[in-house]
N, C-alpha and C. Protein backbone atom coordinates (compact mmCIF):
# COMPACT_ATOMS: atom_id res chain seq x y z
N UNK A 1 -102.26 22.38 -8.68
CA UNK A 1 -101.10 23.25 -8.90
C UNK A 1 -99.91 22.83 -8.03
N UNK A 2 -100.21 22.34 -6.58
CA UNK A 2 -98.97 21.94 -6.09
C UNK A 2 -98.86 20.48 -6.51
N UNK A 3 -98.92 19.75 -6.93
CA UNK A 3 -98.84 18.66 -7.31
C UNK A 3 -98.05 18.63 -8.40
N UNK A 4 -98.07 20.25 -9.46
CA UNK A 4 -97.29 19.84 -10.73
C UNK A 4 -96.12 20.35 -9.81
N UNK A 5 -96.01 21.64 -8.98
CA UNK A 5 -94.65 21.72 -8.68
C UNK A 5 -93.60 20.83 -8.08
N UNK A 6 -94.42 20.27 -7.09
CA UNK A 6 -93.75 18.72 -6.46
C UNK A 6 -92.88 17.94 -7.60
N UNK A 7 -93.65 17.77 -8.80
CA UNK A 7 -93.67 16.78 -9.67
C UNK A 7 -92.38 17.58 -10.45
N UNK A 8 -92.12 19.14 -10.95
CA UNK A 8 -91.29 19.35 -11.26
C UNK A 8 -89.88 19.66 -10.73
N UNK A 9 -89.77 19.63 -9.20
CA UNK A 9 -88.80 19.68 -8.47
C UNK A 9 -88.37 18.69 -8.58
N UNK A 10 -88.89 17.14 -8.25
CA UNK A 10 -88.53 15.94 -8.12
C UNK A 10 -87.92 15.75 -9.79
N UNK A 11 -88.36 15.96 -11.08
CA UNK A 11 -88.15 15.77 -11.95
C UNK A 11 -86.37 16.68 -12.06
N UNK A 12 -86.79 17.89 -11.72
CA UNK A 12 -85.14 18.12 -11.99
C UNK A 12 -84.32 17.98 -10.90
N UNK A 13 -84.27 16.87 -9.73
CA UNK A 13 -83.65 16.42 -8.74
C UNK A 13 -83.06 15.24 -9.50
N UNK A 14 -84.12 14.65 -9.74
CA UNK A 14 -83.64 13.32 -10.53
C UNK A 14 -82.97 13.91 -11.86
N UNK A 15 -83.24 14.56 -12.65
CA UNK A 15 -81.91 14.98 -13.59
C UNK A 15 -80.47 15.97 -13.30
N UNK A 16 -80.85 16.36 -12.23
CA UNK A 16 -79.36 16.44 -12.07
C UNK A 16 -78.71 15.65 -11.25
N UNK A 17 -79.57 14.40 -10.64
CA UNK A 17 -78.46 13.13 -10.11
C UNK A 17 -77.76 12.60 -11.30
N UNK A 18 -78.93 12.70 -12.57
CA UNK A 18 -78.09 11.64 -13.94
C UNK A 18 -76.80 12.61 -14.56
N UNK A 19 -76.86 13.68 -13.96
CA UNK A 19 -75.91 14.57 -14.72
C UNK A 19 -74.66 14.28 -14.14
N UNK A 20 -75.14 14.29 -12.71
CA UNK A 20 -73.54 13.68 -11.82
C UNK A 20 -72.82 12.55 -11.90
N UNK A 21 -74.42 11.30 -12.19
CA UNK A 21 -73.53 10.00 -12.28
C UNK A 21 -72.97 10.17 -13.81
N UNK A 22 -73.16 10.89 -14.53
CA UNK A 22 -72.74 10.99 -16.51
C UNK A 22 -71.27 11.33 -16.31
N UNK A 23 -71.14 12.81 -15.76
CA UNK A 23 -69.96 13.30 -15.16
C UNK A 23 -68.94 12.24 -15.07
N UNK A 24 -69.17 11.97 -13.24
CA UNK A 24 -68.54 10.91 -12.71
C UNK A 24 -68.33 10.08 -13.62
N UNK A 25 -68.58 9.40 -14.14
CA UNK A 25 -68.91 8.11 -15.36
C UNK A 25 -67.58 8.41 -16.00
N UNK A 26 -67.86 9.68 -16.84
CA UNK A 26 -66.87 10.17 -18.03
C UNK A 26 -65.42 10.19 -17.04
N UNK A 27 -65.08 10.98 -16.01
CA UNK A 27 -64.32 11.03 -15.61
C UNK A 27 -63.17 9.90 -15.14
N UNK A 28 -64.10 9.33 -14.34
CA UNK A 28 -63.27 8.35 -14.40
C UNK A 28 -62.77 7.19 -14.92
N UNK A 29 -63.94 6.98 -16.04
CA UNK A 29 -62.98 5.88 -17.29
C UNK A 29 -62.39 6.30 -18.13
N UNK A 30 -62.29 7.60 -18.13
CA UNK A 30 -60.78 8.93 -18.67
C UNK A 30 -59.68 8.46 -17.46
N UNK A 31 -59.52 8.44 -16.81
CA UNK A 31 -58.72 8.71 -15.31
C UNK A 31 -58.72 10.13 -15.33
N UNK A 32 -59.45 11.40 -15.33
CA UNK A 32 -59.09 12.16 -15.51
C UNK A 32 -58.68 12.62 -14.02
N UNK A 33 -59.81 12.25 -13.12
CA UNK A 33 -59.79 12.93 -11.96
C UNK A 33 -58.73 12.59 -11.17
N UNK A 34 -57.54 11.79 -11.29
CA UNK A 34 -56.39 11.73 -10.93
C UNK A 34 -55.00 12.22 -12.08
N UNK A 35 -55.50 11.96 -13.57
CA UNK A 35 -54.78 12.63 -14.80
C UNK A 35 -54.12 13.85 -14.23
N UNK A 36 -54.46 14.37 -13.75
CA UNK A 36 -53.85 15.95 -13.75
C UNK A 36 -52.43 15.97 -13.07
N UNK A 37 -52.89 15.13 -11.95
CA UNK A 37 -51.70 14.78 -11.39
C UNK A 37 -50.51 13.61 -11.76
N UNK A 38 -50.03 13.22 -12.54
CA UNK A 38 -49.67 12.17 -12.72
C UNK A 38 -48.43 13.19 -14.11
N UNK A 39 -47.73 12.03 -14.28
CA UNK A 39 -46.14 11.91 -15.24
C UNK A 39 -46.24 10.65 -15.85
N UNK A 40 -46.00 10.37 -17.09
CA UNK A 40 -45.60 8.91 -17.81
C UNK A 40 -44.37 9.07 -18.17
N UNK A 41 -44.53 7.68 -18.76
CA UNK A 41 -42.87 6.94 -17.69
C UNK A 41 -43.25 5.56 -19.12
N UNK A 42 -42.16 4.73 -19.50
CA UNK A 42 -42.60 3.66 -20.45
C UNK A 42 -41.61 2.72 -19.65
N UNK A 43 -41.86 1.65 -20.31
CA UNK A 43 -41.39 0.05 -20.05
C UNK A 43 -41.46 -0.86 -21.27
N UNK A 44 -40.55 -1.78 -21.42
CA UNK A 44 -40.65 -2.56 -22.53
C UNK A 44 -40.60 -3.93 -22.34
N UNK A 45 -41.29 -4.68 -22.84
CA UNK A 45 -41.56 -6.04 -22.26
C UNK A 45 -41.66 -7.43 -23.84
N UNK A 46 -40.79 -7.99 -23.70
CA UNK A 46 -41.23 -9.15 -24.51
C UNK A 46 -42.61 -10.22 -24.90
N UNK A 47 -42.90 -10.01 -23.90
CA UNK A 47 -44.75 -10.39 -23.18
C UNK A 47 -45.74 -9.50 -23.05
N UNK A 48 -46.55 -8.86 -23.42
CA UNK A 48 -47.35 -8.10 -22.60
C UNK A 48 -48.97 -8.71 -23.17
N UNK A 49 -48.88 -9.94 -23.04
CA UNK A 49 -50.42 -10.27 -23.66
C UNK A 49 -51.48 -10.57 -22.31
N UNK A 50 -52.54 -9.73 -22.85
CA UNK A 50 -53.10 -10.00 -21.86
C UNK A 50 -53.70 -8.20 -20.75
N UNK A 51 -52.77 -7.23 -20.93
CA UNK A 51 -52.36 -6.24 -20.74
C UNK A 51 -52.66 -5.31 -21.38
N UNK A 52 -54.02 -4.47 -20.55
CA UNK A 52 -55.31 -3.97 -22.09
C UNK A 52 -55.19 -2.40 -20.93
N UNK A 53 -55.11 -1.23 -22.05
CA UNK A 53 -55.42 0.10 -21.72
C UNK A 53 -56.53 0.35 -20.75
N UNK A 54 -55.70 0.99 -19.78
CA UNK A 54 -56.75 1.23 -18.78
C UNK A 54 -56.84 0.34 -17.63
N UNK A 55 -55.48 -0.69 -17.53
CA UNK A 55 -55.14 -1.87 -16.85
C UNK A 55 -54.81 -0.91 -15.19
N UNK A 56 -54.59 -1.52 -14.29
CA UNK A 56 -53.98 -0.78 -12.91
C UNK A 56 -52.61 -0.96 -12.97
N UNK A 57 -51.40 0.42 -12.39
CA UNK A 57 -50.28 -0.05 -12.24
C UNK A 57 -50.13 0.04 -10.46
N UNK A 58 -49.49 -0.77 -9.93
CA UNK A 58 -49.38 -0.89 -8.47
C UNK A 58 -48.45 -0.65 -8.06
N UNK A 59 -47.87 -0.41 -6.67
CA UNK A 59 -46.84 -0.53 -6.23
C UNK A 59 -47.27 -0.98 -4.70
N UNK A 60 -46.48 -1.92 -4.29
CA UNK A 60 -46.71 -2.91 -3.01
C UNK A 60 -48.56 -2.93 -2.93
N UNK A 61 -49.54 -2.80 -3.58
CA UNK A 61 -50.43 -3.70 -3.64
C UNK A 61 -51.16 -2.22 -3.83
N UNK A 62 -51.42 -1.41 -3.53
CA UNK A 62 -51.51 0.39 -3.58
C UNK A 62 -51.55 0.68 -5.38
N UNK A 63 -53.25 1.01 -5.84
CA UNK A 63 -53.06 1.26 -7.24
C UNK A 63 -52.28 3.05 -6.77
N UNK A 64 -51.24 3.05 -8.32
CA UNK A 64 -50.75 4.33 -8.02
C UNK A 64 -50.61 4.98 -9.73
N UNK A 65 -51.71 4.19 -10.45
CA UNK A 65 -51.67 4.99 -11.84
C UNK A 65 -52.39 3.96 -12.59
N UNK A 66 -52.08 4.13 -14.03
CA UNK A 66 -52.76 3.27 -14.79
C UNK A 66 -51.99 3.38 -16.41
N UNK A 67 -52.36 1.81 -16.96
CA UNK A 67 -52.09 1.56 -18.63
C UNK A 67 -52.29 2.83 -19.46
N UNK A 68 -51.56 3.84 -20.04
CA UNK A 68 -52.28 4.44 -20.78
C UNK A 68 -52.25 4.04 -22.47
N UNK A 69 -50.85 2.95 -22.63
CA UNK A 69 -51.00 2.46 -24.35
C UNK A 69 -49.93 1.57 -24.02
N UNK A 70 -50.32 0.73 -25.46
CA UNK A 70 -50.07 -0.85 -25.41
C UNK A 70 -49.45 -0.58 -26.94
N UNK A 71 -48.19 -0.71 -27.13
CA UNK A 71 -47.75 -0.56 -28.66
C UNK A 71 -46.59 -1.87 -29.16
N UNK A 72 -46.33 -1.94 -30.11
CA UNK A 72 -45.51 -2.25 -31.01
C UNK A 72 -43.90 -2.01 -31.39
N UNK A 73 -42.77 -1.82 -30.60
CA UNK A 73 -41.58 -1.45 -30.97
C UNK A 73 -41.13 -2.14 -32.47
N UNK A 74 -41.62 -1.74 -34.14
CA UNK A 74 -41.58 -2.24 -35.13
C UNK A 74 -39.79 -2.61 -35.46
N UNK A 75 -38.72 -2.18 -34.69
CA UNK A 75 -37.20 -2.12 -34.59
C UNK A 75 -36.87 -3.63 -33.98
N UNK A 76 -37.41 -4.16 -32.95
CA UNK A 76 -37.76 -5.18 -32.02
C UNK A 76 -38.74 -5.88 -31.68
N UNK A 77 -39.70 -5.68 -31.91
CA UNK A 77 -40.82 -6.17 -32.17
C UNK A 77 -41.09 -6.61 -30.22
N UNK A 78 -40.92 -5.87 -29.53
CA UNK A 78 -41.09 -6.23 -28.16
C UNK A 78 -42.52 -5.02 -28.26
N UNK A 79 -42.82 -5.15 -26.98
CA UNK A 79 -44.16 -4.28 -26.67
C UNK A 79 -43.38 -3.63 -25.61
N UNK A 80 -44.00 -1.70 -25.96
CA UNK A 80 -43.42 -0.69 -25.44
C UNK A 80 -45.12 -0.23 -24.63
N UNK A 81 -44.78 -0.52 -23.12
CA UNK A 81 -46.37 0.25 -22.46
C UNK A 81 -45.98 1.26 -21.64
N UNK A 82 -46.88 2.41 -22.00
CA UNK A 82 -46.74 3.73 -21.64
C UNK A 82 -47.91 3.86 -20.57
N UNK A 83 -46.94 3.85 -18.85
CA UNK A 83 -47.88 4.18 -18.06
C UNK A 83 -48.08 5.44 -17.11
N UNK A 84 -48.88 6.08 -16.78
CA UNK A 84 -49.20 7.17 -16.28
C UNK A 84 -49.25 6.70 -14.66
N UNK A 85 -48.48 7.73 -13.98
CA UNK A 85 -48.01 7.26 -12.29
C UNK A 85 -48.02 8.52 -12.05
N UNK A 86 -48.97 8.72 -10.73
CA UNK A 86 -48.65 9.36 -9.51
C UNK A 86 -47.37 10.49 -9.25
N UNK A 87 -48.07 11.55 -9.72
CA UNK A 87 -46.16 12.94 -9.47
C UNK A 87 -45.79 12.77 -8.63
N UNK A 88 -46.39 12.62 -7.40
CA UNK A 88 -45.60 12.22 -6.16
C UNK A 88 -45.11 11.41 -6.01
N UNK A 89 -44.93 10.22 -6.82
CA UNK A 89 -44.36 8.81 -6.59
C UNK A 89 -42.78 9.08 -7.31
N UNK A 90 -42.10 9.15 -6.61
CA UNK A 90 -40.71 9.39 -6.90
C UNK A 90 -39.62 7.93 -7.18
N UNK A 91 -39.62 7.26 -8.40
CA UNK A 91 -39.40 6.15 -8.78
C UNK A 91 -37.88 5.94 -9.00
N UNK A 92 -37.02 5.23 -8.33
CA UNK A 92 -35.88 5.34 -8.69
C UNK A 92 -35.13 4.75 -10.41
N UNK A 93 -34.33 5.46 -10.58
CA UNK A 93 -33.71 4.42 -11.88
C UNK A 93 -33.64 3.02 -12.17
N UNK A 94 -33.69 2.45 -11.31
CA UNK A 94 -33.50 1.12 -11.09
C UNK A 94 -34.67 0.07 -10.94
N UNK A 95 -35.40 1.16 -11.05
CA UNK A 95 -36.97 -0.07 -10.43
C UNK A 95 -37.61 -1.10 -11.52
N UNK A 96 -38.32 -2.07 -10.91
CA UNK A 96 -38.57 -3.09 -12.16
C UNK A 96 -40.08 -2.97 -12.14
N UNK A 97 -40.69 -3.25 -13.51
CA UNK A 97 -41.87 -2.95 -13.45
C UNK A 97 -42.52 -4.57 -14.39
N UNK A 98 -43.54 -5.34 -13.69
CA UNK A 98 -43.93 -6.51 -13.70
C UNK A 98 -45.56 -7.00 -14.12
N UNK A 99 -45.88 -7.20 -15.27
CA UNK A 99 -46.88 -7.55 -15.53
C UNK A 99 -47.31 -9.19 -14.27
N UNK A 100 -48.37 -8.78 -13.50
CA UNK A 100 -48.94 -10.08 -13.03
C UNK A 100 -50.34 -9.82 -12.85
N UNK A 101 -50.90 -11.05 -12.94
CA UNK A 101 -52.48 -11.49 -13.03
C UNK A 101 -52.91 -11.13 -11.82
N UNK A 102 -54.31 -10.89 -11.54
CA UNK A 102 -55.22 -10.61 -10.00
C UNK A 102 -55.79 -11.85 -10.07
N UNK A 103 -55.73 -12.72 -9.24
CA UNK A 103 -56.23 -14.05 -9.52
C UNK A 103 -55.58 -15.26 -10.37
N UNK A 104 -55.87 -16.71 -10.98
CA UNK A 104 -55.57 -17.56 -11.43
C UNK A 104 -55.53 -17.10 -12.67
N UNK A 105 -56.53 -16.23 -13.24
CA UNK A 105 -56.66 -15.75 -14.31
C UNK A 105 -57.73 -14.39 -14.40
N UNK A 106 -57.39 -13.36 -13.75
CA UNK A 106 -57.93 -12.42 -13.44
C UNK A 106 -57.11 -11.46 -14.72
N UNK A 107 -57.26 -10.32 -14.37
CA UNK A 107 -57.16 -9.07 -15.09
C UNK A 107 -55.81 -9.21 -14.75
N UNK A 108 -55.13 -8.51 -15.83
CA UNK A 108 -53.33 -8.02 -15.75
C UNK A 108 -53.21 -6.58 -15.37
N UNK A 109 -52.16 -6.72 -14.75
CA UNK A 109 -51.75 -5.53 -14.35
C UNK A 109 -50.35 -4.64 -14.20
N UNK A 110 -49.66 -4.25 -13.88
CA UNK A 110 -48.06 -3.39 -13.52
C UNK A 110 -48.02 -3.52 -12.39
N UNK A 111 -47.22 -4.28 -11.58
CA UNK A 111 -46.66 -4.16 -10.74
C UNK A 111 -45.09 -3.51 -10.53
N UNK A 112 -44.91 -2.00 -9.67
CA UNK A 112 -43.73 -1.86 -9.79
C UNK A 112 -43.15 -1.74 -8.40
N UNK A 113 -41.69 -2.14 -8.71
CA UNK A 113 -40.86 -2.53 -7.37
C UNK A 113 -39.66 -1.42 -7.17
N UNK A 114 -39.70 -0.71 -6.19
CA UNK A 114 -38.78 0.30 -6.61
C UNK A 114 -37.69 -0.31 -5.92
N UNK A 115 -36.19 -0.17 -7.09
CA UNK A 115 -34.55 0.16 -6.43
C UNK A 115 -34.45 1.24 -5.45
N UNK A 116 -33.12 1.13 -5.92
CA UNK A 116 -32.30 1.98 -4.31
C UNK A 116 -31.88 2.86 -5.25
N UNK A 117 -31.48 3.03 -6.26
CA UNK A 117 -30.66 4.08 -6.92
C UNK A 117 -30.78 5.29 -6.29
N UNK A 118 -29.75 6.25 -6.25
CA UNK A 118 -30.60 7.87 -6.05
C UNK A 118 -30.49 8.36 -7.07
N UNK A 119 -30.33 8.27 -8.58
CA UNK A 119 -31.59 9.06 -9.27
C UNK A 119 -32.58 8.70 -9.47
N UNK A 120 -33.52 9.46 -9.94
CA UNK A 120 -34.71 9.26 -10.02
C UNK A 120 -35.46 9.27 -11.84
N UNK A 121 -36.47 8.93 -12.02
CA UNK A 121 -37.03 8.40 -13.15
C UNK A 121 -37.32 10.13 -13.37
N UNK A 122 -37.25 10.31 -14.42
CA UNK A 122 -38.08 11.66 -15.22
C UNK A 122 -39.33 11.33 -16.16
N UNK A 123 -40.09 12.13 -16.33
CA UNK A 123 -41.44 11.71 -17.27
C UNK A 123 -40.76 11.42 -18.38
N UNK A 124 -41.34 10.68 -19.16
CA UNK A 124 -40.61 10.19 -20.64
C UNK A 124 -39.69 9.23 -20.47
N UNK A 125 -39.07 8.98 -19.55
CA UNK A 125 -37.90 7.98 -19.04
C UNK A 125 -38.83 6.45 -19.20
N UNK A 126 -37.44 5.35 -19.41
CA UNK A 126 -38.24 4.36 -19.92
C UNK A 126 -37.50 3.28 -18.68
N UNK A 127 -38.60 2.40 -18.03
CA UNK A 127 -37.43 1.76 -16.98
C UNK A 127 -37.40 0.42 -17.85
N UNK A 128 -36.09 -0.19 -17.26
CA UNK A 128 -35.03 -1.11 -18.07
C UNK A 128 -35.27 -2.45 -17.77
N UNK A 129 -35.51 -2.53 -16.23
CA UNK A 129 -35.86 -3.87 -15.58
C UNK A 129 -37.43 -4.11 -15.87
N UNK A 130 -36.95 -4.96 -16.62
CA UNK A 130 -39.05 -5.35 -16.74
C UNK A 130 -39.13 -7.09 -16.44
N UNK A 131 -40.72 -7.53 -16.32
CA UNK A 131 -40.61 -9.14 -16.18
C UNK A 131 -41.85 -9.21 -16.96
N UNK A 132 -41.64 -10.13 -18.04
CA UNK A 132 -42.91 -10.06 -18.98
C UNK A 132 -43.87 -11.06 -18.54
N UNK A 133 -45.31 -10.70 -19.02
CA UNK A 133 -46.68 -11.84 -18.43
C UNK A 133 -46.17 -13.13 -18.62
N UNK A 134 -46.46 -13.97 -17.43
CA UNK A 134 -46.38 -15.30 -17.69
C UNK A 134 -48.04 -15.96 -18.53
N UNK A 135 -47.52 -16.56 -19.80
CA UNK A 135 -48.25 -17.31 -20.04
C UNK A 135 -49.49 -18.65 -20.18
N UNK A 136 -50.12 -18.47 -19.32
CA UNK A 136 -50.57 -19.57 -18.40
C UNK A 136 -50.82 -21.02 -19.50
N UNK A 137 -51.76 -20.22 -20.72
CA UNK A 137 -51.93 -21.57 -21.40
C UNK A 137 -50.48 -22.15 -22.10
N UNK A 138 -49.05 -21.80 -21.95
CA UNK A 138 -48.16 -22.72 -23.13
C UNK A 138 -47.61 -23.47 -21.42
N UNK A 139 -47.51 -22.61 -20.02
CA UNK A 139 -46.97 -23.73 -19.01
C UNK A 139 -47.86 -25.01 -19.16
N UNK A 140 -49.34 -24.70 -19.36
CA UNK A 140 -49.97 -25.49 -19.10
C UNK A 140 -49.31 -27.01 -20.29
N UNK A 141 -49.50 -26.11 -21.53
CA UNK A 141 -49.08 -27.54 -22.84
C UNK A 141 -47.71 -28.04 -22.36
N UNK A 142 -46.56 -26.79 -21.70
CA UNK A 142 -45.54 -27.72 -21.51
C UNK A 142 -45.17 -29.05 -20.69
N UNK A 143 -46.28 -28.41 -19.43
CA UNK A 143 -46.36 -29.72 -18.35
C UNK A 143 -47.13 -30.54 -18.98
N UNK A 144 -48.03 -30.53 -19.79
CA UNK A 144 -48.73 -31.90 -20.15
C UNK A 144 -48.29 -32.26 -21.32
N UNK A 145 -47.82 -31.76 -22.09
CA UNK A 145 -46.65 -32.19 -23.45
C UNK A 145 -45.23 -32.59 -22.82
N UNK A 146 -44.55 -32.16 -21.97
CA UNK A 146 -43.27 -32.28 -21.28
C UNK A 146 -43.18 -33.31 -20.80
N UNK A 147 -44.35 -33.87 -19.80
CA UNK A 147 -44.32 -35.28 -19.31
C UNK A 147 -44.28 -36.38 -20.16
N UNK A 148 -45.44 -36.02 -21.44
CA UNK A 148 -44.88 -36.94 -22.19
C UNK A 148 -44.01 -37.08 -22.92
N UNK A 149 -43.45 -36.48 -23.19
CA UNK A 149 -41.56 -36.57 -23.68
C UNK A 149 -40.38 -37.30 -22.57
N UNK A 150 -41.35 -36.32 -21.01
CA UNK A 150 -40.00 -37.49 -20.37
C UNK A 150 -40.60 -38.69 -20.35
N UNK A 151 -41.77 -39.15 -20.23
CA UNK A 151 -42.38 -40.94 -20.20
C UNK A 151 -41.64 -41.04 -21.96
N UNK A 152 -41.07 -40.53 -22.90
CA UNK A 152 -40.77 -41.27 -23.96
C UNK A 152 -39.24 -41.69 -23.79
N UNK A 153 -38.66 -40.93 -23.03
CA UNK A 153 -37.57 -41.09 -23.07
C UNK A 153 -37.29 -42.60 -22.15
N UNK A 154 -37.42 -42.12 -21.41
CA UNK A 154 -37.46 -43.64 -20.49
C UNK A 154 -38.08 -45.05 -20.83
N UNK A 155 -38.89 -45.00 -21.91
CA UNK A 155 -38.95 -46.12 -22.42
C UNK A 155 -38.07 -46.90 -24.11
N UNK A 156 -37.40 -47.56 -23.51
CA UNK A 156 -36.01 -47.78 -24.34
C UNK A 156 -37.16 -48.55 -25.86
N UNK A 157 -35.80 -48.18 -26.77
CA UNK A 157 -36.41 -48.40 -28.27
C UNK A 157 -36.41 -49.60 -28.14
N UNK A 158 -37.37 -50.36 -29.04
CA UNK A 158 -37.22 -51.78 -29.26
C UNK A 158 -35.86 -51.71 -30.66
């Protein structure tokens, strides 16, 4: 008899650890447990490949939000990303917001740099200064396609 109770304490110890890590789990690949707090804010970028929902947005190296959508401006055909930041992060008008890689070829991310302006960004506000992903594989074809264009040039026509 004490052996089954042992056995059923331990049994619902261990199910309500799986309930917490399920929880936890859900929560935070929602962002919820920071969601509550937070304002979006958009950016528009000529580039954004590479730059997948649910990406980190930073500021001086400090995650302070995250990707929440990756769209299509069908008027311009640029990519409009809608990111969710920190209420307390008080962003000026002026700030630029910068897709760069974690690594040689790591994950993409938002990097944003705040201006001096004194107004400030409102939710829904879209900032203006953007710098789109650098492309790693066309630098790559240009330097090794490029060289050989300048070795063509320099060798005179017969």
């Amino acid at each position: 008899m004490k052996q089954t109770k042992l056995e059923f304490l331990v049994g619902g110890f261990v199910l309500l650890g799986l309930i917490a890590i399920a929880y936890l789990t859900l929560k935070l690949g929602a962002g919820s447990i920071v969601g509550s707090d937070t304002y979006q804010i958009e950016a528009r970028f000529v580039n954004a490949s590479g730059l997948n929902v649910g990406g980190s947005v930073q500021l001086a190296g400090v995650p302070v939000g995250r990707v929440e959508g990756v769209r299509v401006d069908p008027a311009d055909f640029t990519a409009i990303v809608t990111l969710s930041v920190l209420k307390d992060l008080k962003l000026p008008t002026d700030s630029m917001a910068s897709i760069k890689t974690t690594g040689l070829i790591g994950d993409k991310y938002i990097s944003l740099s705040p201006g001096a302006d004194e107004t400030l960004l409102e939710a829904g506000a879209r900032i203006t200064m953007t710098e789109s992903s650098v492309d790693i594989e066309s630098l790559i074809g240009k330097m090794a396609f490029g060289s050989l264009e300048a070795e063509k040039e320099k060798v005179p026509a017969p």
